[in-house]
N, C-alpha and C. Protein backbone atom coordinates (compact mmCIF):
# COMPACT_ATOMS: atom_id res chain seq x y z
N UNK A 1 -0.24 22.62 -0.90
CA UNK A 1 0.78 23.63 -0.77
C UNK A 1 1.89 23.32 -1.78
N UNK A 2 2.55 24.53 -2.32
CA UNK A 2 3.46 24.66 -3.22
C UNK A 2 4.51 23.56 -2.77
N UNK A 3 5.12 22.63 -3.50
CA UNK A 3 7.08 22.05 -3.33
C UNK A 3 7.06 22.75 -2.81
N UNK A 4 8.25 24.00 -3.67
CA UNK A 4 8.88 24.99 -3.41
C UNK A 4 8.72 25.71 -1.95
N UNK A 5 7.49 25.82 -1.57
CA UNK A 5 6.91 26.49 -0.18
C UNK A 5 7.48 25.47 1.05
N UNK A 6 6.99 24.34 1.10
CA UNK A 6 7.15 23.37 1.78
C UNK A 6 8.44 22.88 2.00
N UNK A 7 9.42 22.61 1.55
CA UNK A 7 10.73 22.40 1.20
C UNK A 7 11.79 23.52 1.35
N UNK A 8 11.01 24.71 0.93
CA UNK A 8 11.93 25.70 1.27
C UNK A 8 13.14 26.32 0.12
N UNK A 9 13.01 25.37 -0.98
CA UNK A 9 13.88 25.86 -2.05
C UNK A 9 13.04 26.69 -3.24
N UNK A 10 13.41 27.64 -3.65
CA UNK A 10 13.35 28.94 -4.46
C UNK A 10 12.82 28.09 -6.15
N UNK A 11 13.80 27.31 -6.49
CA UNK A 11 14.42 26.94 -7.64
C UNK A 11 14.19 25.61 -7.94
N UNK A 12 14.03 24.61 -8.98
CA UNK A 12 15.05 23.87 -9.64
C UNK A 12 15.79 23.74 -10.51
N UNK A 13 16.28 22.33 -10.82
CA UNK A 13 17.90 22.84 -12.48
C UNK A 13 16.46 22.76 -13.70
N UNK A 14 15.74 21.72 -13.69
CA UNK A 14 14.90 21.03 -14.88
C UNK A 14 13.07 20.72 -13.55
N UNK A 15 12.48 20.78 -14.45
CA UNK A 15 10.98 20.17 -14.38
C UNK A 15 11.31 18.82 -13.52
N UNK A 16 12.40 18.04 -14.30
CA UNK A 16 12.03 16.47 -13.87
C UNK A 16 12.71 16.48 -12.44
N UNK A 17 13.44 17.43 -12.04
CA UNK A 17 14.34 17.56 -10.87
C UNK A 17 13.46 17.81 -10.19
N UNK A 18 12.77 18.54 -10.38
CA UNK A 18 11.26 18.63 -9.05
C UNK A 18 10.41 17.82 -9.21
N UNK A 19 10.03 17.48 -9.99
CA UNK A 19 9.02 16.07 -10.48
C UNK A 19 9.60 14.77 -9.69
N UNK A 20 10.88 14.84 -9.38
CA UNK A 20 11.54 13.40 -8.78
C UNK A 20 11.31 13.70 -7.14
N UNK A 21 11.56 14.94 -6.63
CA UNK A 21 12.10 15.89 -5.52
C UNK A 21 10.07 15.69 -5.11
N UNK A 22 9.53 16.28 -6.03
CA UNK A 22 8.05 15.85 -5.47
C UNK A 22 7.56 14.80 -5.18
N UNK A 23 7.68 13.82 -6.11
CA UNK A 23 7.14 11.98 -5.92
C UNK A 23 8.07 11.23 -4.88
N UNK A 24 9.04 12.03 -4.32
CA UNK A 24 9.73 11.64 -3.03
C UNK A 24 9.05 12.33 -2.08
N UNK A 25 9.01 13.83 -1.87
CA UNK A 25 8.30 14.39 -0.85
C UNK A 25 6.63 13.67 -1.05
N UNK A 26 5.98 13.24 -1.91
CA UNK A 26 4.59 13.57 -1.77
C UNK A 26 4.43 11.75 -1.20
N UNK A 27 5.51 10.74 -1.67
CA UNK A 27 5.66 9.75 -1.13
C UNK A 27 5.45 9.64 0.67
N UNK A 28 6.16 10.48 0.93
CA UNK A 28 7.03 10.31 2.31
C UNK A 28 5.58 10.71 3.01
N UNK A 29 4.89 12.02 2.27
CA UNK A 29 3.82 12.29 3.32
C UNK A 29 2.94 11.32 3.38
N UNK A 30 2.65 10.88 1.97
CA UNK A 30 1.26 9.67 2.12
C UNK A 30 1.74 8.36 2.96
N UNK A 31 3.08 8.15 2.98
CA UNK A 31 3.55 7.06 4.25
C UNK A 31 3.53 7.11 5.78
N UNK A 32 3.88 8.92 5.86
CA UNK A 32 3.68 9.22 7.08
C UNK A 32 2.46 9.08 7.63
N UNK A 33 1.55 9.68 6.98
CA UNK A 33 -0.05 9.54 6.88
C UNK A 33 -0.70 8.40 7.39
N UNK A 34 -0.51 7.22 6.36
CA UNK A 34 -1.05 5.86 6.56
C UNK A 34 -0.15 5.40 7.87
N UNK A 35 1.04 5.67 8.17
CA UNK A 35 1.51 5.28 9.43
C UNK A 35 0.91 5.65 10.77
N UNK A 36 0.70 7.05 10.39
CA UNK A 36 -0.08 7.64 11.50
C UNK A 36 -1.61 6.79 12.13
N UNK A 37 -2.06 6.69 10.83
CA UNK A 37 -3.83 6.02 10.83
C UNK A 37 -3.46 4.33 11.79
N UNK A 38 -2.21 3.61 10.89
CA UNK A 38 -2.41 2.47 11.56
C UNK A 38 -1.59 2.41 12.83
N UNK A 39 -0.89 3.01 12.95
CA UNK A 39 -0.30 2.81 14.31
C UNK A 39 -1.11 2.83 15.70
N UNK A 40 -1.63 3.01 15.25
CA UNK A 40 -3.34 2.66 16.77
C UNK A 40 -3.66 1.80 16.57
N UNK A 41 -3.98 0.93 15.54
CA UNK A 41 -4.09 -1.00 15.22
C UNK A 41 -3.31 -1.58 15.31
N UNK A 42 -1.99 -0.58 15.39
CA UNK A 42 -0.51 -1.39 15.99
C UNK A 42 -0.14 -2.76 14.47
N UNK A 43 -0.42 -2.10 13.31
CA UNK A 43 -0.63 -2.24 12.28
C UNK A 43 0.85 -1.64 10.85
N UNK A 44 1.84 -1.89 10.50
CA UNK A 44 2.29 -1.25 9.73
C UNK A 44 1.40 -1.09 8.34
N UNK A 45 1.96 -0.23 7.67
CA UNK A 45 1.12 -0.17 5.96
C UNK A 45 1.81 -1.36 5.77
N UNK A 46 2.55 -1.95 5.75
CA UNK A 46 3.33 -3.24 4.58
C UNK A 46 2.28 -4.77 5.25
N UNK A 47 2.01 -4.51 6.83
CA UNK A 47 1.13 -5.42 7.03
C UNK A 47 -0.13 -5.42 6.38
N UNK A 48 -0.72 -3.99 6.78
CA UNK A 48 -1.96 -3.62 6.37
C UNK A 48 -1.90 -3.99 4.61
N UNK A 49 -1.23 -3.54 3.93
CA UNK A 49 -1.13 -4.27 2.34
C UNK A 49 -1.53 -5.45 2.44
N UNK A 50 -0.29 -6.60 3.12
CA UNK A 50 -0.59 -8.41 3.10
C UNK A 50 -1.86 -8.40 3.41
N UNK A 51 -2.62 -7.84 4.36
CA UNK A 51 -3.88 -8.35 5.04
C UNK A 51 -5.26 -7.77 3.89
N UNK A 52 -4.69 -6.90 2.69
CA UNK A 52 -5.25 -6.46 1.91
C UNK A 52 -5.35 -7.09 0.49
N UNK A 53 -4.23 -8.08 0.43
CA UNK A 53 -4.10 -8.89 -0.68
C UNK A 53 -4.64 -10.07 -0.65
N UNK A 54 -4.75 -10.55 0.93
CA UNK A 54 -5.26 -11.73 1.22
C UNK A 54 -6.71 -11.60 1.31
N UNK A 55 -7.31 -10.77 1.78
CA UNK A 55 -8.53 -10.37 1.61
C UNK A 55 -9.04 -10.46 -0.02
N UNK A 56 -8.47 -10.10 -0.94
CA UNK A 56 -8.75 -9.84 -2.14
C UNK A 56 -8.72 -11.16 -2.39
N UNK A 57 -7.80 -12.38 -2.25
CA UNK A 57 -8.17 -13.72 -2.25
C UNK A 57 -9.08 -14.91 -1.93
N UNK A 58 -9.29 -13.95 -1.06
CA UNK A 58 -10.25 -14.62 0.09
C UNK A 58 -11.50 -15.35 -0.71
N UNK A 59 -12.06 -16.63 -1.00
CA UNK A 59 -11.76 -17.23 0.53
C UNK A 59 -10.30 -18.04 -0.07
N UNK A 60 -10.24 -18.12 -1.09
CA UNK A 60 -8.74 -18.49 -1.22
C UNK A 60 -7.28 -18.96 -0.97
N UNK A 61 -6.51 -19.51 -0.34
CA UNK A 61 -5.16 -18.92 0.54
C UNK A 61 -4.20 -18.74 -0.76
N UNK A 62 -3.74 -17.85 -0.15
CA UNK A 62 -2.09 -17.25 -1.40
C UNK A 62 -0.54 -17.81 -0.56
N UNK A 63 -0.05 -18.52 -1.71
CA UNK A 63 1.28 -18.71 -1.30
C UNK A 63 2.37 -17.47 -1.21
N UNK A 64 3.06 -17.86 -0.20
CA UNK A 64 3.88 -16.34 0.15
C UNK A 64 4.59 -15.35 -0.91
N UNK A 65 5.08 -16.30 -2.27
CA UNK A 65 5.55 -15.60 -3.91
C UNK A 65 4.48 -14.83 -4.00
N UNK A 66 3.30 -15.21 -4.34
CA UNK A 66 1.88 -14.39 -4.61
C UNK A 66 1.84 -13.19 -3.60
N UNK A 67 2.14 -13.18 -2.37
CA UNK A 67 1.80 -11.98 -1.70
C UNK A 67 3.06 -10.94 -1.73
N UNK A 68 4.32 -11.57 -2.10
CA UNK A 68 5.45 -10.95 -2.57
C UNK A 68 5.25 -10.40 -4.01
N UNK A 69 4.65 -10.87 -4.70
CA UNK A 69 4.37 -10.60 -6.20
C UNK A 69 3.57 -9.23 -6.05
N UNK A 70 2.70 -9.19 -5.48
CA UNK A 70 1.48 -8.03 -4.80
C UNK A 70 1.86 -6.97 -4.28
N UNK A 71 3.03 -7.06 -2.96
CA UNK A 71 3.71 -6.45 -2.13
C UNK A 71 3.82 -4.82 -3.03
N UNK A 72 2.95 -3.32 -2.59
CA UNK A 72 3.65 -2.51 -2.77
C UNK A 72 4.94 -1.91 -2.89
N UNK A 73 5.68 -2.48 -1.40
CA UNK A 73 6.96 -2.37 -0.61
C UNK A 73 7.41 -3.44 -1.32
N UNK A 74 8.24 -3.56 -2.20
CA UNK A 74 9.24 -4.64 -2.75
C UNK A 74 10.30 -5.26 -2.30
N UNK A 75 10.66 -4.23 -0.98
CA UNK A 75 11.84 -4.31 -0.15
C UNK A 75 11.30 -5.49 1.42
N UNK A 76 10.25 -5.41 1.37
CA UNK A 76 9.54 -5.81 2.54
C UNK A 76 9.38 -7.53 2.38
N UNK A 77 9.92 -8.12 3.97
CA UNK A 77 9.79 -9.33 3.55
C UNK A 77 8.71 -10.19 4.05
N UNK A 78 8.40 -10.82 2.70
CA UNK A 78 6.22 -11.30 3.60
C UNK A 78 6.31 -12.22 4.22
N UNK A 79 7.23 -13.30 4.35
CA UNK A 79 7.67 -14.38 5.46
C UNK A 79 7.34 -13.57 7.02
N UNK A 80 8.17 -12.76 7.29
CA UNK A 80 8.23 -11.95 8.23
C UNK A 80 6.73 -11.50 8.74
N UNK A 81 6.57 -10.87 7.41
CA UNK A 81 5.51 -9.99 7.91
C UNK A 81 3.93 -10.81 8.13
N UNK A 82 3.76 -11.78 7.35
CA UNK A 82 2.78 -13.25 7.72
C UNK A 82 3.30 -13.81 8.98
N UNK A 83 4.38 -13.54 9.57
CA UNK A 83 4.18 -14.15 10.94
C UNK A 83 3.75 -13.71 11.69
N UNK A 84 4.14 -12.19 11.90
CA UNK A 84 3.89 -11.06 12.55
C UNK A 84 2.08 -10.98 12.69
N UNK A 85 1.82 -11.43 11.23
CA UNK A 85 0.06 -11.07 11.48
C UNK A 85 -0.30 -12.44 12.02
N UNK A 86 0.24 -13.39 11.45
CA UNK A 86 -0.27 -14.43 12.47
C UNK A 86 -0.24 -14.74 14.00
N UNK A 87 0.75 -14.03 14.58
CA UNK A 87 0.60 -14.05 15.89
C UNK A 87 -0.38 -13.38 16.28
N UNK A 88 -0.73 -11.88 15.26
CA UNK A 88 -1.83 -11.24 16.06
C UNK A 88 -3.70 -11.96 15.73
N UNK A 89 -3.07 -13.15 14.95
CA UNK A 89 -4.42 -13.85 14.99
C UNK A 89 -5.03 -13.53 13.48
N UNK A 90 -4.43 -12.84 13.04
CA UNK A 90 -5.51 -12.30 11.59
C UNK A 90 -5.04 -12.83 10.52
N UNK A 91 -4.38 -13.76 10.43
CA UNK A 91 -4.10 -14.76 9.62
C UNK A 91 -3.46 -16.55 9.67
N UNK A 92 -3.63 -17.39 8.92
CA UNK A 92 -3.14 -18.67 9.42
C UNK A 92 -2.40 -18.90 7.99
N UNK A 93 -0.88 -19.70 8.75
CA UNK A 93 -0.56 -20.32 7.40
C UNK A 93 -0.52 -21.99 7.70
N UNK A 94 -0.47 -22.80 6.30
CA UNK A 94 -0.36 -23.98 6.25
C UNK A 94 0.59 -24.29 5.21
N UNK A 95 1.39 -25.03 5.06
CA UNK A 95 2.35 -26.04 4.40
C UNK A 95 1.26 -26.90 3.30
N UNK A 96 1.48 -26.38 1.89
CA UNK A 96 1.64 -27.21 1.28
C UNK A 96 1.65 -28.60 0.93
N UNK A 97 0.39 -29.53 0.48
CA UNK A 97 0.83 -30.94 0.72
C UNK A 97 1.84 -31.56 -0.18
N UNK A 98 1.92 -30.46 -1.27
CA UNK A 98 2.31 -31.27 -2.69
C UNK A 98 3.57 -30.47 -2.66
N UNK A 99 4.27 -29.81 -2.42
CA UNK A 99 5.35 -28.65 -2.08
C UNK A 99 5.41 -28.37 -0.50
N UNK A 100 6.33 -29.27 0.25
CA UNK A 100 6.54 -28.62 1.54
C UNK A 100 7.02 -27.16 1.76
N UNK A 101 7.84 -26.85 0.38
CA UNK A 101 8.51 -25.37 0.84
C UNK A 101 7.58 -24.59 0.58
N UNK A 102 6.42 -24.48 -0.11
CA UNK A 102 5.07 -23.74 -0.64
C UNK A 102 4.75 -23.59 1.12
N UNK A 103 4.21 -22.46 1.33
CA UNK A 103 3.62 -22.02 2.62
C UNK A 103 2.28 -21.54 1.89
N UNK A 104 0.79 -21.51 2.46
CA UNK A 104 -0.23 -21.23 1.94
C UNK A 104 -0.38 -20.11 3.01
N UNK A 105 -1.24 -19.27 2.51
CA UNK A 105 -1.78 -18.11 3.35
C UNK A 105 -3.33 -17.69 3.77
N UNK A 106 -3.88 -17.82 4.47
CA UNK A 106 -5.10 -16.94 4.37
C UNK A 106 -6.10 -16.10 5.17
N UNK A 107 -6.02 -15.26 5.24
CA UNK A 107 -7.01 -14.61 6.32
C UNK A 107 -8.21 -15.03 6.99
N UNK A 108 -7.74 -14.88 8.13
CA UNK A 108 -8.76 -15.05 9.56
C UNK A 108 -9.74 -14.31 8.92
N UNK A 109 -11.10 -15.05 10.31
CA UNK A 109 -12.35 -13.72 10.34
C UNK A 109 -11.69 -12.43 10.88
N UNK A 110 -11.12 -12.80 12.12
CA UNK A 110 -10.96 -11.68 12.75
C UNK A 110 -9.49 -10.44 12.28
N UNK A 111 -8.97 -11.30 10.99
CA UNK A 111 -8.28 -10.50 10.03
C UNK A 111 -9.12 -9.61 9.49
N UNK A 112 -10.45 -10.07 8.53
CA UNK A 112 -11.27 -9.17 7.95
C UNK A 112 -12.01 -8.31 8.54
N UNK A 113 -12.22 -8.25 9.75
CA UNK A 113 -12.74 -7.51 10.65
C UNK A 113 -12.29 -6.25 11.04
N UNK A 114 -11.17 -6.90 11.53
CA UNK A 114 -9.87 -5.91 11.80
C UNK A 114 -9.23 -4.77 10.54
N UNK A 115 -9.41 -5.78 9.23
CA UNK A 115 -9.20 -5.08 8.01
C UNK A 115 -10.38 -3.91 7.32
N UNK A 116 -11.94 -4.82 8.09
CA UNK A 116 -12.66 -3.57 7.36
C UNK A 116 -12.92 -2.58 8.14
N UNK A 117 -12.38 -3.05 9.17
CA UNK A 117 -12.22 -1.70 10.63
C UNK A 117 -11.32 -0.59 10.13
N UNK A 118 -10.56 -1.15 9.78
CA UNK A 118 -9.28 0.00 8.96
C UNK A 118 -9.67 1.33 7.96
N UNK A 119 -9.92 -0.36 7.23
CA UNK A 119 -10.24 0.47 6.10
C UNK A 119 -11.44 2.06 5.56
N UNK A 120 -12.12 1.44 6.91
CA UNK A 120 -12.95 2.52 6.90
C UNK A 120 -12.44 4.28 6.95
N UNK A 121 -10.69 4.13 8.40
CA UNK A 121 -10.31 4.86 8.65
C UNK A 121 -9.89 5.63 7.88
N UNK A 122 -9.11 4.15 6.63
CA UNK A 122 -7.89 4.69 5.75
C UNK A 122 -8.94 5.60 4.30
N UNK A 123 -10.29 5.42 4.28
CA UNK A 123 -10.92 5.71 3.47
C UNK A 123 -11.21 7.23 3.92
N UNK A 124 -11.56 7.47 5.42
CA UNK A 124 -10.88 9.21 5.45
C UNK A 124 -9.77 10.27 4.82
N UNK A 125 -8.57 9.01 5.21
CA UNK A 125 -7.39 9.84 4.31
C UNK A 125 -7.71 10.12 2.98
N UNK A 126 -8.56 8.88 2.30
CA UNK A 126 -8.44 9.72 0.75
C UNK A 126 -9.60 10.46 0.74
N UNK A 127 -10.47 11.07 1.69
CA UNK A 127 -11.66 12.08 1.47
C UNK A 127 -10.94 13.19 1.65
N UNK A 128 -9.70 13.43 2.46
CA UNK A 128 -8.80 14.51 2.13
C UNK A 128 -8.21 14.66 0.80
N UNK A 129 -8.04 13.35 -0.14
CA UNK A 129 -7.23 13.41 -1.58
C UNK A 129 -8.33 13.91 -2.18
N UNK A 130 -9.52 13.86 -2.07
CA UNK A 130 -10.62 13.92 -2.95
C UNK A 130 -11.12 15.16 -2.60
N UNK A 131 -10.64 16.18 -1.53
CA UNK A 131 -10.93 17.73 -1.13
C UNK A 131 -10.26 18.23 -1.74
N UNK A 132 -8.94 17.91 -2.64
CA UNK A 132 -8.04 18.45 -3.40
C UNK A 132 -7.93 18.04 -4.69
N UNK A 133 -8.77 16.70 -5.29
CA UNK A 133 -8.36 16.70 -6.63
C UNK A 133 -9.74 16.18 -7.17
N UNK A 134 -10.23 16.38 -7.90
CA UNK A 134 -11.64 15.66 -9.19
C UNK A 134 -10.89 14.36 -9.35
N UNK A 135 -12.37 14.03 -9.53
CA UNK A 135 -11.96 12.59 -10.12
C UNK A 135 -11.13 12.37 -11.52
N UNK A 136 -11.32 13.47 -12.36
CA UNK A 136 -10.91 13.10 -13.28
C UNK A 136 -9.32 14.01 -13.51
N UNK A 137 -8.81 14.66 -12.61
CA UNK A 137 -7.42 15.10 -11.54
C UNK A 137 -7.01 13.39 -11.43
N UNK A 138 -7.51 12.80 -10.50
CA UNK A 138 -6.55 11.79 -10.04
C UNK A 138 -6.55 10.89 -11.25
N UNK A 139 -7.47 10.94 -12.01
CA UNK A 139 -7.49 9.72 -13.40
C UNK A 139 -6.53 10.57 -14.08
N UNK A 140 -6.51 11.61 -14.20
CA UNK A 140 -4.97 11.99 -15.15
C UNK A 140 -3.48 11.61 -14.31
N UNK A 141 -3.62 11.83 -13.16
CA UNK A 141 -2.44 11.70 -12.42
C UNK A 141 -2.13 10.18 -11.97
N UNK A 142 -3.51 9.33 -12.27
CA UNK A 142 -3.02 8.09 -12.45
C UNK A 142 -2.15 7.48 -13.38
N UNK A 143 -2.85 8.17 -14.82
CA UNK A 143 -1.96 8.02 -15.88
C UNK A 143 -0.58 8.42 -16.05
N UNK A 144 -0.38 9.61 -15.97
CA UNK A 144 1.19 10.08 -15.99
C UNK A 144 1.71 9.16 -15.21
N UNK A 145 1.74 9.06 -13.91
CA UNK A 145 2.32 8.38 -13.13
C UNK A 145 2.86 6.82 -14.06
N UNK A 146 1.58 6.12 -13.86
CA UNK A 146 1.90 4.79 -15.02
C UNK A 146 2.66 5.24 -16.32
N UNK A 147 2.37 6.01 -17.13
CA UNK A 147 3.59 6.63 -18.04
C UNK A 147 4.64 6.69 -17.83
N UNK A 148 5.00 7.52 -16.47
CA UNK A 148 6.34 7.61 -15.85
C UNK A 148 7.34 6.36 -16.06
N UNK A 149 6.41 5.85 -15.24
CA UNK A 149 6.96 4.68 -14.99
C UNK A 149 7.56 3.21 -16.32
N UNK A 150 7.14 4.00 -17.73
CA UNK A 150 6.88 3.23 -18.55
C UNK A 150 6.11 2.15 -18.56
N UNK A 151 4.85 2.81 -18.41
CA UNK A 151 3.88 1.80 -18.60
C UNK A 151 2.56 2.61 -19.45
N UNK A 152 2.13 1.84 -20.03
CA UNK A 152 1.00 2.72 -20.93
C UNK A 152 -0.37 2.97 -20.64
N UNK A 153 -0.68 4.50 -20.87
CA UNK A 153 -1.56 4.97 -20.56
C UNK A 153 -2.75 4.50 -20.26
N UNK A 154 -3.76 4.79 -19.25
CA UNK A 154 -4.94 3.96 -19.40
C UNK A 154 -6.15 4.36 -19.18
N UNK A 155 -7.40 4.07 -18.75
CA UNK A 155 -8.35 5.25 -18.35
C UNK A 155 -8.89 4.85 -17.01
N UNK A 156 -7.97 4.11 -15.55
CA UNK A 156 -8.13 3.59 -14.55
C UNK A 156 -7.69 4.61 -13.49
C-alpha cells in the first residue's frame, strides 16, 4: 500500500522527505511484525538477533564486544540481553582465563532448537516480502539502501 494512503498525507516538500518518512514507517512495521512472531517465544528481536549471531559462531563462543559489534539494535545492551537468554537456558557464559573482564558466550542446544524453531516462523514473514517483491526487487533495494547509507553498491 501507497505511504501517502497509509499515513494519510496528500504530499511531500522533496522525494528524500518521504524516502526518510518511509524507511521510518516501513521500519516500524517490520519491528512490529517480528515482535508480533516472537512474542509467543517470549523472545524480543534484539534477543532473537544475539541468539542468531551466536549460532553463526557456533560451535565457537563470542565475547560480548563481538556480539555488540553484530548487534542490529546499536542501542541495545548485550550484557543485559545474554543474561536474559541465559536464564532462559539458551545460552552459557564463561569468564575468560586470560582476560577476567572478557566474558565468553555461546549457545546452548536448547538455544539452537529454540532458534531453529523460530526461525522457521520468522521465514513466513519474509514469504510475505517475497509475495511483493522479485528477487531481483529486493537485490536492487538491497543496494540503494547500502548506497544510502554510504556504502557501495553490491550484487548481495
Amino acid at each position: 500500500m501507497k505511504l501517502e494512503k497509509e499515513i494519510h498525507q496528500a504530499k511531500f516538500k522533496t522525494p528524500y522527505q518521504k524516502l526518510v518518512v518511509n524507511l521510518i514507517y516501513s521500519g516500524n512495521w517490520v519491528n512490529f511484525s517480528t515482535n508480533k512472531l516472537l512474542k509467543e517465544y517470549k523472545l524480543t528481536p534484539q534477543q532473537f538477533n544475539v541468539l542468531r549471531i551466536l549460532k553463526g559462531q557456533y560451535p565457537k563462543p563470542a565475547p560480548i564486544f563481538t556480539i555488540t559489534e553484530r548487534m542490529l539494535d546499536k542501542m541495545s545492551n548485550a550484557s543485559r540481553l545474554v543474561e536474559k537468554l541465559r536464564q532462559k537456558g539458551y545460552v552459557e557464559r564463561t569468564e575468560c582465563g586470560e582476560d577476567r573482564r572478557r566474558v565468553d558466550v555461546i549457545i546452548t542446544e536448547e538455544g539452537i532448537q529454540k532458534l531453529d524453531e523460530i526461525s522457521s516462523i520468522v521465514a513466513g514473514f519474509e514469504d510475505e516480502i517475497k509475495a511483493n517483491l522479485t528477487p531481483e526487487e529486493a537485490k536492487t533495494l538491497n543496494n540503494l539502501l547500502d548506497k544510502m547509507r554510504g556504502g557501495e553498491e553490491n550484487e548481495g
